[in-house]
C-alpha atoms as a PDB file:
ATOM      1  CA  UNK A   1    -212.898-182.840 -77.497  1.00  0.00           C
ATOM      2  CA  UNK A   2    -214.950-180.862 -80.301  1.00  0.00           C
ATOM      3  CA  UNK A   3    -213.420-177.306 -80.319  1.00  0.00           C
ATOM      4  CA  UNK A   4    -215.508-173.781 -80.411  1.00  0.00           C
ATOM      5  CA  UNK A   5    -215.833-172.315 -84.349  1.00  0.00           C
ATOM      6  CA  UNK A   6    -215.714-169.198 -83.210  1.00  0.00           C
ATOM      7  CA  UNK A   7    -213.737-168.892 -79.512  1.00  0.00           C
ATOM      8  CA  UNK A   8    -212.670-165.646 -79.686  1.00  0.00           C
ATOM      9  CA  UNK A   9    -215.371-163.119 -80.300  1.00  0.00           C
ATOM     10  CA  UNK A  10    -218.054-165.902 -79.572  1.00  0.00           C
ATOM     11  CA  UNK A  11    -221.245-166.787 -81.742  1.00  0.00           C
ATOM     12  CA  UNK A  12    -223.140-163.810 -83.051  1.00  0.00           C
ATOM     13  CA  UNK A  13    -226.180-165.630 -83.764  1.00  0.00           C
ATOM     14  CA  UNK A  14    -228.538-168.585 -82.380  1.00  0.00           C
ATOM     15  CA  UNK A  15    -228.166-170.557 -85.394  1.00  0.00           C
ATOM     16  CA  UNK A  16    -224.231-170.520 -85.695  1.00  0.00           C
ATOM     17  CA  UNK A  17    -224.246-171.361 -81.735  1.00  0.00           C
ATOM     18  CA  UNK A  18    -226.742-174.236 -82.798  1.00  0.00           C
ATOM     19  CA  UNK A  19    -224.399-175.035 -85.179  1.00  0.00           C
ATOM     20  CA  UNK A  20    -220.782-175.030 -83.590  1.00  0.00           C
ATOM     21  CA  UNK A  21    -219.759-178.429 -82.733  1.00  0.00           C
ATOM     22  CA  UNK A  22    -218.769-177.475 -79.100  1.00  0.00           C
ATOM     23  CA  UNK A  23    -221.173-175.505 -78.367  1.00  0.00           C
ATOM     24  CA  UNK A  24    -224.768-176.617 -79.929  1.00  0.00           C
ATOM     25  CA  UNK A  25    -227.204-178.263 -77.501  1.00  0.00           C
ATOM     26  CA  UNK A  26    -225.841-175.884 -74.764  1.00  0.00           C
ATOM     27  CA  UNK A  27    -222.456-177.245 -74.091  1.00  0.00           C
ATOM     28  CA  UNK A  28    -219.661-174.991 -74.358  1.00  0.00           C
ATOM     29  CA  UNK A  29    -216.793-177.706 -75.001  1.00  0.00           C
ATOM     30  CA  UNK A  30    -213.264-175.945 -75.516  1.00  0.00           C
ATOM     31  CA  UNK A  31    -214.465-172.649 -74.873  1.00  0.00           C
ATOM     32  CA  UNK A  32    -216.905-170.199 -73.447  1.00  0.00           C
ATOM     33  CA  UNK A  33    -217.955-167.718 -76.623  1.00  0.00           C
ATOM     34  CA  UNK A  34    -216.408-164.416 -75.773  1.00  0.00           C
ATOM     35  CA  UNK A  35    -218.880-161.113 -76.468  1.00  0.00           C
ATOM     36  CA  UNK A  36    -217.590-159.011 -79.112  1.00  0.00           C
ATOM     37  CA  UNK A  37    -216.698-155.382 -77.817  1.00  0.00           C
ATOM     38  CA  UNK A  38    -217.151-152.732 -81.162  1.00  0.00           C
ATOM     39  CA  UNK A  39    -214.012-150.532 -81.579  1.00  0.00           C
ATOM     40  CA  UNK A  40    -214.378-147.408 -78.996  1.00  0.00           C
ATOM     41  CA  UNK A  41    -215.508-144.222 -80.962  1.00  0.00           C
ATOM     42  CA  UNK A  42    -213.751-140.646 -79.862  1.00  0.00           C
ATOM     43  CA  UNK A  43    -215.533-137.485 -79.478  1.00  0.00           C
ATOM     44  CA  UNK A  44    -213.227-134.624 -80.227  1.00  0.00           C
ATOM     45  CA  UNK A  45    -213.597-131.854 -77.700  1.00  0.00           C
ATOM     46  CA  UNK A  46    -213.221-127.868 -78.085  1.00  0.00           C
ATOM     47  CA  UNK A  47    -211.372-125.915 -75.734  1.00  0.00           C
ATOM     48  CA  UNK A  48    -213.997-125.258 -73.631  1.00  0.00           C
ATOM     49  CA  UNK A  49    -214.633-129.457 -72.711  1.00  0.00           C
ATOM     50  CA  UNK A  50    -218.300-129.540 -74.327  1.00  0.00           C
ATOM     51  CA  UNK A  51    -218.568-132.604 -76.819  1.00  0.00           C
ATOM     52  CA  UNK A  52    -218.708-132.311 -80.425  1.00  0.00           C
ATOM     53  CA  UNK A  53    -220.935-132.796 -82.376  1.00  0.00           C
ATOM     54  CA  UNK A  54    -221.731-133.691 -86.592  1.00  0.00           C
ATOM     55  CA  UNK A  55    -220.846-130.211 -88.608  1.00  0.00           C
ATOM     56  CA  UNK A  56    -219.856-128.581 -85.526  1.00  0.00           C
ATOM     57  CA  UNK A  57    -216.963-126.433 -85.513  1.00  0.00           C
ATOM     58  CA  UNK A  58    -214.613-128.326 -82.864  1.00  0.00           C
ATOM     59  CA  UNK A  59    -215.910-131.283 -84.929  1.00  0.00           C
ATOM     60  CA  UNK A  60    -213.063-130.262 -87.585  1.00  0.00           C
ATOM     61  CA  UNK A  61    -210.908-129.539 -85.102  1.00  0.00           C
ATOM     62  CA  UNK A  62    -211.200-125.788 -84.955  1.00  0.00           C
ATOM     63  CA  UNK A  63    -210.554-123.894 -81.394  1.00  0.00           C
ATOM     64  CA  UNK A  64    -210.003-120.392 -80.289  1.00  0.00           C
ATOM     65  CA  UNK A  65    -206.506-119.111 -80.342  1.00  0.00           C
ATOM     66  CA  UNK A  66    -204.569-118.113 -77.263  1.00  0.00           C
ATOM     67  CA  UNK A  67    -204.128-114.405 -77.792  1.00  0.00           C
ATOM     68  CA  UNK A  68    -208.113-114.023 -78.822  1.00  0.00           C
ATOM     69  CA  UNK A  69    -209.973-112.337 -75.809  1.00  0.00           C
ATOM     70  CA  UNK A  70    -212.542-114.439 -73.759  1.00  0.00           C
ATOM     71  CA  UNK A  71    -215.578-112.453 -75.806  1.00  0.00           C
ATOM     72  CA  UNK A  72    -213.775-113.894 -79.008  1.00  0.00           C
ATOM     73  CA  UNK A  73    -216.502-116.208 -81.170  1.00  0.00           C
ATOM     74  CA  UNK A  74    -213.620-116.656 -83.851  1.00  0.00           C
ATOM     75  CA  UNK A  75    -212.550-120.681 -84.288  1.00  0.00           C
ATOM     76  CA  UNK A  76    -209.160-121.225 -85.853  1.00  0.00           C
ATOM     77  CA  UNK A  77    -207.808-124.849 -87.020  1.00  0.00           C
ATOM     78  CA  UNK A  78    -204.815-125.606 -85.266  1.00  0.00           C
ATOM     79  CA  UNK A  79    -202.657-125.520 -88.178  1.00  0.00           C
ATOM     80  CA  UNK A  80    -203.572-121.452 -88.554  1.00  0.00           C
ATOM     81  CA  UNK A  81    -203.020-121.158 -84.917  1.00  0.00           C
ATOM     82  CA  UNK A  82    -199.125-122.883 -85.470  1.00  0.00           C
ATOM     83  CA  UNK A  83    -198.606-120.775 -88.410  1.00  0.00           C
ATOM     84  CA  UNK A  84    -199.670-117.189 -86.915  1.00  0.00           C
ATOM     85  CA  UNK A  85    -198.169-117.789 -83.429  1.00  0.00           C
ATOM     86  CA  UNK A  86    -194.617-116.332 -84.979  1.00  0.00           C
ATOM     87  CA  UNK A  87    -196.717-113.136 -86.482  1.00  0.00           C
ATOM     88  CA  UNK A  88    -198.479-112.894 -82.905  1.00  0.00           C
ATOM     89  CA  UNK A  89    -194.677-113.390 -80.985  1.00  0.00           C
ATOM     90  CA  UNK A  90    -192.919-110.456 -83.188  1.00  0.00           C
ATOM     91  CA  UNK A  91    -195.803-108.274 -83.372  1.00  0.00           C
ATOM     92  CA  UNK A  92    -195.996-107.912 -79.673  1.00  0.00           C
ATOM     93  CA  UNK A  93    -192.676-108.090 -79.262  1.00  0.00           C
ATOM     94  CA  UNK A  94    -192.955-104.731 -81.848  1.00  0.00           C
ATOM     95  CA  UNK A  95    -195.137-103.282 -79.714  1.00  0.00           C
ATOM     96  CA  UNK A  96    -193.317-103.368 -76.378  1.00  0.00           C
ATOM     97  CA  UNK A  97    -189.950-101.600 -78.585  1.00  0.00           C
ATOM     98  CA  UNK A  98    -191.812 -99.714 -80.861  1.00  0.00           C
ATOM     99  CA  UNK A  99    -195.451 -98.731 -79.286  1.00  0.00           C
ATOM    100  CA  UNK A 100    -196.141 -95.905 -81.909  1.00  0.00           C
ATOM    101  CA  UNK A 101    -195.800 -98.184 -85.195  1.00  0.00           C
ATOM    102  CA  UNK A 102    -198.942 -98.686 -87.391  1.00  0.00           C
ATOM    103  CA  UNK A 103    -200.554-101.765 -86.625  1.00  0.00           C
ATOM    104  CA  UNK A 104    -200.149-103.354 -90.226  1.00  0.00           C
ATOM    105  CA  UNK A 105    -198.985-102.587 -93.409  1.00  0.00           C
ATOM    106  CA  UNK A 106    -200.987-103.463 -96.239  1.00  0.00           C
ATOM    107  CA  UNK A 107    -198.786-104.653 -99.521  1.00  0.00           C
ATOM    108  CA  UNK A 108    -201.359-104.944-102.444  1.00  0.00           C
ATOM    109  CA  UNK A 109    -201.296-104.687-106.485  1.00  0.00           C
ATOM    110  CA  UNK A 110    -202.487-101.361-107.689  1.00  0.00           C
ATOM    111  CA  UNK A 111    -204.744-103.122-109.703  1.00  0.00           C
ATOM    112  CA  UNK A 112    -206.572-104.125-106.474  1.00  0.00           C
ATOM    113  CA  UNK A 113    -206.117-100.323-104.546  1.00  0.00           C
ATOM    114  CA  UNK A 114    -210.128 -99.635-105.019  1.00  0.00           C
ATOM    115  CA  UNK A 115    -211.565-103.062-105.230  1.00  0.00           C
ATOM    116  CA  UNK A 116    -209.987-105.690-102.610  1.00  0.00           C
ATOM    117  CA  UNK A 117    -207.231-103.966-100.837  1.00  0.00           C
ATOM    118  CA  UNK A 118    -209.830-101.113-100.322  1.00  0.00           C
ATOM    119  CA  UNK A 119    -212.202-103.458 -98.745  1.00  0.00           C
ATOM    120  CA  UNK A 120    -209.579-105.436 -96.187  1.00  0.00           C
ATOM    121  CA  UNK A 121    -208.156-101.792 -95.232  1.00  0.00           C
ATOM    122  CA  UNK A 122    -212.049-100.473 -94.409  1.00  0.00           C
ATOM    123  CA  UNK A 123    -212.812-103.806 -92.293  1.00  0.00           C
ATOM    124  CA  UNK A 124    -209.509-103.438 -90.871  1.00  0.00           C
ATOM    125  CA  UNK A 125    -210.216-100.347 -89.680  1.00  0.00           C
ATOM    126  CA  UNK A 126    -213.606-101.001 -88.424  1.00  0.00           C
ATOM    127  CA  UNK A 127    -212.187-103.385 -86.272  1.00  0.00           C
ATOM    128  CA  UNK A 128    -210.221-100.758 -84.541  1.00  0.00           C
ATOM    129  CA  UNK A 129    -206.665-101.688 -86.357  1.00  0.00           C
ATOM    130  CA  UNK A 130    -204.536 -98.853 -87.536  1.00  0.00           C
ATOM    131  CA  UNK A 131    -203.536 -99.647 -91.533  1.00  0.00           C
ATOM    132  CA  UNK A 132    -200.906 -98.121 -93.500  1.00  0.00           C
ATOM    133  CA  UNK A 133    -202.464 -98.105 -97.028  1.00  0.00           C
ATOM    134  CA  UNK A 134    -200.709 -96.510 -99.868  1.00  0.00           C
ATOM    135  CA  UNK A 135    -204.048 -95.435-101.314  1.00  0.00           C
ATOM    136  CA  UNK A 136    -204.769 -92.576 -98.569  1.00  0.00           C
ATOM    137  CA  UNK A 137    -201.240 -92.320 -96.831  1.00  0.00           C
ATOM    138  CA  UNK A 138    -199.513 -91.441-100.210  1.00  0.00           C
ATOM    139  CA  UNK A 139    -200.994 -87.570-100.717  1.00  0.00           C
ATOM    140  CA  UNK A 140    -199.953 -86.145-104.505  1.00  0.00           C
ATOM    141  CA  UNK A 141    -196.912 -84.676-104.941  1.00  0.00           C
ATOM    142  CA  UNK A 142    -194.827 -86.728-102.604  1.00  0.00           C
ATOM    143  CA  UNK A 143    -192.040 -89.222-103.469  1.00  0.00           C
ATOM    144  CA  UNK A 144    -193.864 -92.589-103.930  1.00  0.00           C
ATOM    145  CA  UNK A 145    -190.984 -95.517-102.822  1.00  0.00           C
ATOM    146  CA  UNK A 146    -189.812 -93.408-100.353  1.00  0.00           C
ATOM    147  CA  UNK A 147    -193.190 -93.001 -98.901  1.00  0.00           C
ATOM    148  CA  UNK A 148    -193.269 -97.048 -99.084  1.00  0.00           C
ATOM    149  CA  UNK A 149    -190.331 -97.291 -97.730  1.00  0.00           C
ATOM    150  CA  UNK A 150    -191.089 -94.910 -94.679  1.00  0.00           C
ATOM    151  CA  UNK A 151    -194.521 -97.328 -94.128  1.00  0.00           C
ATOM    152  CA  UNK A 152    -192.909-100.486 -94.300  1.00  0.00           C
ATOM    153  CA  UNK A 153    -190.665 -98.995 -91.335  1.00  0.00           C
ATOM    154  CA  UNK A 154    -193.664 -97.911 -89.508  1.00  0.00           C
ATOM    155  CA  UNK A 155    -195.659-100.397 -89.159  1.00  0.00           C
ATOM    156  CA  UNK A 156    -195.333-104.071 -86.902  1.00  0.00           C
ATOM    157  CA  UNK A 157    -196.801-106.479 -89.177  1.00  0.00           C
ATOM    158  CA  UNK A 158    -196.664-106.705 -93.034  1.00  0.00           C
ATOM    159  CA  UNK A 159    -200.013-108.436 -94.796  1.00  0.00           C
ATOM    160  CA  UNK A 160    -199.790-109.366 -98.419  1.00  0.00           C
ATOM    161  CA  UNK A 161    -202.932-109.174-100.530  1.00  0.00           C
ATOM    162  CA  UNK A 162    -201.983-112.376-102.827  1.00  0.00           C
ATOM    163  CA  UNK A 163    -204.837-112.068-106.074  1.00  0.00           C
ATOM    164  CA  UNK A 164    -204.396-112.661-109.416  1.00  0.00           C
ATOM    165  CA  UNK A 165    -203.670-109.186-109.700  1.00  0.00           C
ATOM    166  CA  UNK A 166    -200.688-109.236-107.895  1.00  0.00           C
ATOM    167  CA  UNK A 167    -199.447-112.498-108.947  1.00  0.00           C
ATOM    168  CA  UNK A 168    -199.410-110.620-112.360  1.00  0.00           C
ATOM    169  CA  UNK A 169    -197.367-107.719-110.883  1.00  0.00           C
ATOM    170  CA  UNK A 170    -194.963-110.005-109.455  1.00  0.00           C
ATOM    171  CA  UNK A 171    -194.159-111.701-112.346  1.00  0.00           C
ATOM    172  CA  UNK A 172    -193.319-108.632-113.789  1.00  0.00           C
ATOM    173  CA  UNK A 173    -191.688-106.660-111.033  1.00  0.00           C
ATOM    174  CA  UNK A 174    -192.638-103.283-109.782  1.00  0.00           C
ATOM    175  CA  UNK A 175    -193.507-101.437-106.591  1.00  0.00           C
ATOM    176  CA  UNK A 176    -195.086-104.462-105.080  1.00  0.00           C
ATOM    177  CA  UNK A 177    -192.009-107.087-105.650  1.00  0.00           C
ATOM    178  CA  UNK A 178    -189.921-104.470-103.809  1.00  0.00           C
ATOM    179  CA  UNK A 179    -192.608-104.421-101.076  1.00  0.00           C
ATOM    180  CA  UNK A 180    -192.546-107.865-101.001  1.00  0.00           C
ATOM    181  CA  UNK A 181    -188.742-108.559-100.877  1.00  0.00           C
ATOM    182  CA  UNK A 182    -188.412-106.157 -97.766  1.00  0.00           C
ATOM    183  CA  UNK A 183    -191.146-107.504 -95.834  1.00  0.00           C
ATOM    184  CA  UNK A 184    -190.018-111.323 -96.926  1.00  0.00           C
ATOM    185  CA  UNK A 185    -186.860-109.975 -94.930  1.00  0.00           C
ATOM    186  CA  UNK A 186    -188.558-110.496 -91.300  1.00  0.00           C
ATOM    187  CA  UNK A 187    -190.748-112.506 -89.406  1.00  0.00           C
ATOM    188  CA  UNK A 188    -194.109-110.006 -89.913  1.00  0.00           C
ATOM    189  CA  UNK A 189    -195.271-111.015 -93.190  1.00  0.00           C
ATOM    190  CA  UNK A 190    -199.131-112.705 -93.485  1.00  0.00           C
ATOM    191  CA  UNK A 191    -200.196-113.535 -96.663  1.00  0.00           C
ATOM    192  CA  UNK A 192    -204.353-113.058 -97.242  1.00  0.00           C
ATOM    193  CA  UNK A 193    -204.925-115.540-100.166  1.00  0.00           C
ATOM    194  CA  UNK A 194    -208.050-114.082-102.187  1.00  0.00           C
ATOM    195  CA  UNK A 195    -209.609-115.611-105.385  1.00  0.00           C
ATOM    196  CA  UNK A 196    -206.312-117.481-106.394  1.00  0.00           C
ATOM    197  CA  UNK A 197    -205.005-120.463-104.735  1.00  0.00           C
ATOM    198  CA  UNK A 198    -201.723-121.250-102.566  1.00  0.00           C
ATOM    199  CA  UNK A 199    -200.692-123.380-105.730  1.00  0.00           C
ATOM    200  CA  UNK A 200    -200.667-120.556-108.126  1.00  0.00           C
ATOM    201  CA  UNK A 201    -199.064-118.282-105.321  1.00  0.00           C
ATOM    202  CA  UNK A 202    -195.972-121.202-105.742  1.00  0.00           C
ATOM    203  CA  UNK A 203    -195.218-120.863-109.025  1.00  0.00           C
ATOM    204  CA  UNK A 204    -194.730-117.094-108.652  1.00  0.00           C
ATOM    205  CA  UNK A 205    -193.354-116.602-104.879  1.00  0.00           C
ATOM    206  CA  UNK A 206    -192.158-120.173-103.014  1.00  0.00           C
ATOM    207  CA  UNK A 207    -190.936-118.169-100.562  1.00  0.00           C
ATOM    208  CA  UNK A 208    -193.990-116.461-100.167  1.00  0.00           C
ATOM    209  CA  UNK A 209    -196.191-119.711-100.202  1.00  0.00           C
ATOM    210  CA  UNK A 210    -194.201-121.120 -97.351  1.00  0.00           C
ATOM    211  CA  UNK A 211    -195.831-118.515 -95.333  1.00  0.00           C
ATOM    212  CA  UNK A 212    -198.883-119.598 -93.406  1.00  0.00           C
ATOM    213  CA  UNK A 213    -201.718-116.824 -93.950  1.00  0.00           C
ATOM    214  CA  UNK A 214    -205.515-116.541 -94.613  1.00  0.00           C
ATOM    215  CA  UNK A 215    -207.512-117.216 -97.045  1.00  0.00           C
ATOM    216  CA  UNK A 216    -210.489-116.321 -98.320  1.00  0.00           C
ATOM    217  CA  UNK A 217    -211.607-119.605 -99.703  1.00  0.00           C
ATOM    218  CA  UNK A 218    -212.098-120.651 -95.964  1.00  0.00           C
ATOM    219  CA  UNK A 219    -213.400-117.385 -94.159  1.00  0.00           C
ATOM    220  CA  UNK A 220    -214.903-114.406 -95.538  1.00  0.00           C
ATOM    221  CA  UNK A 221    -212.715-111.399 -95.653  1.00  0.00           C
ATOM    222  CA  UNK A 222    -214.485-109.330 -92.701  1.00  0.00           C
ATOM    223  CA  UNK A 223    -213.824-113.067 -90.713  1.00  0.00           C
ATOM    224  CA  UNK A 224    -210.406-112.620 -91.815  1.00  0.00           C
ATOM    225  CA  UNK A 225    -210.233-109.249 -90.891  1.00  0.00           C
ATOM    226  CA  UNK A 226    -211.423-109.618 -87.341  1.00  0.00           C
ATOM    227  CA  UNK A 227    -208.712-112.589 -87.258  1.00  0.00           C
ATOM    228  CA  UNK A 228    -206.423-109.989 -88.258  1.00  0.00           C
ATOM    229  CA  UNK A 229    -207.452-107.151 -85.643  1.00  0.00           C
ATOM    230  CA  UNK A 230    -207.505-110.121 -82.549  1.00  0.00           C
ATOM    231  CA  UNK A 231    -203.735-111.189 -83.941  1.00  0.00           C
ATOM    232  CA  UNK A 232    -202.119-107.757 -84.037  1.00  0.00           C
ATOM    233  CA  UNK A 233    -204.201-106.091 -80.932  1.00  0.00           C
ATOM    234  CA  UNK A 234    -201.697-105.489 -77.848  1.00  0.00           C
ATOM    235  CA  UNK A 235    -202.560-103.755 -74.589  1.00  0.00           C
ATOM    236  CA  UNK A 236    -200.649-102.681 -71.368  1.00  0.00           C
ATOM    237  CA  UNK A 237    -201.680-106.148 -69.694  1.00  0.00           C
ATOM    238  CA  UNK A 238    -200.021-108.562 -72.287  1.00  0.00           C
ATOM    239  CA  UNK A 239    -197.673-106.793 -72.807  1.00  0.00           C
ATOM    240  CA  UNK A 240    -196.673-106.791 -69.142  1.00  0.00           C
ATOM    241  CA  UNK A 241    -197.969-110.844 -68.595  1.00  0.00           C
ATOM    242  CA  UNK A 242    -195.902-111.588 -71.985  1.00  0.00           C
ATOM    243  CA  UNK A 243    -193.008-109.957 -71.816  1.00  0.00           C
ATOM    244  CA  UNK A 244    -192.676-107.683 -68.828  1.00  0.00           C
ATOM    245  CA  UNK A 245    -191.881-103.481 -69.327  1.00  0.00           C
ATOM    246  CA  UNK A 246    -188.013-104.412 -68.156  1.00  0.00           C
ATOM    247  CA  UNK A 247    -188.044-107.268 -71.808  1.00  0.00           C
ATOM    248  CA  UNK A 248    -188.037-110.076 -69.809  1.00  0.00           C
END
């Protein structure tokens, strides 16, 4: 008995059916050609169920994170939303213990105290987060570390400012390194990459790098800031749903 050519996905055309010699002159011999069945194609979905689309944002996997309010419109990928869950965790665990702390505390190069850090501390604050920045909490005349020192204890979540500017400064050592080293001491610390690259942070600060943050190369800084303010933003009802006023 002649056998099929092609028995398992079947014939795709007339002329290799015409061909086969099982199957030409309408006989099917061995086999019955099978259809061929393309490989099924999946539609990655946001959070909200609707279907993706090309260039969309859910399309690259981005979502909104659990602690952003229902009005949120800001998209995170999920590897931002693994790395800022701890941040999100101790801050409002922070809050609950300590409910008059400064939101943030801004760690910068002085290099960077009217140009960068000046701008993240105004769109901070526009966003309704309270910021302890050295540049107006510092007045003249007063003991500089111990004013650091004072901020860095009154305030729930550190943010460093990595630039070039302070991967200089770090290199070197100064007020920032000692900022650095205390906040690299808990689990509060969120690194804002701007104009420099996670690779260069490495070569100065591994431990620092290991840290997930922001970065400006992906988001714009007032994106990053409202990330920021939606991270760090506590009221009475999550902090009862979350934790409870007893700490359970």
């Amino acid at each position: 008995m002649s056998r099929c050519t092609a028995p398992r996905q079947g014939h795709r055309t007339a002329s290799g059916r015409a061909a086969c010699p099982a199957c030409g002159g309408g006989g099917y011999g061995y086999s019955s050609p099978r259809p061929y069945y393309p490989p099924p194609v999946y539609t990655l979905r946001s959070s909200g169920g609707g279907g993706a689309t090309s260039g969309s944002s859910s399309s690259t996997g981005r979502t909104r994170a659990p602690w952003s309010p229902s009005t949120s419109s800001m998209i995170y990928t999920p590897a931002e939303v693994k790395g800022l869950a701890p941040v999100r965790d101790a801050a409002v665990l922070r809050a609950r213990q300590q409910p008059d702390l400064r939101d943030v505390f801004l760690c910068h190069a002085w290099d960077d105290r009217r140009g960068a850090a000046k701008e993240l501390c105004g769109l901070l604050e526009a966003e309704g987060v309270s910021v302890w920045f050295s540049e107006k909490d510092i007045a003249l005349g007063l003991p500089f570390m111990r004013e650091i020192d004072r901020g860095l204890a009154r305030s729930r979540t550190g943010l460093v400012l990595v630039t070039p500017a302070l991967l200089r400064r770090l290199e070197r050592g100064g007020v920032s390194d000692k900022e650095l080293s205390e906040l690299l001491a808990r689990d509060l610390l969120l690194p804002v990459i701007h104009e420099t690259t996670y690779g260069e942070l490495r070569d100065v600060s591994p431990l620092l790098a290991s840290r997930n943050g922001l970065d400006t190369a992906d988001d714009s800084m007032a994106v990053i800031a409202t990330k920021i303010a939606e991270l760090v933003a506590v009221d009475d009802d999550q902090l009862d749903a979350n934790y409870g006023r007893d700490g359970r």
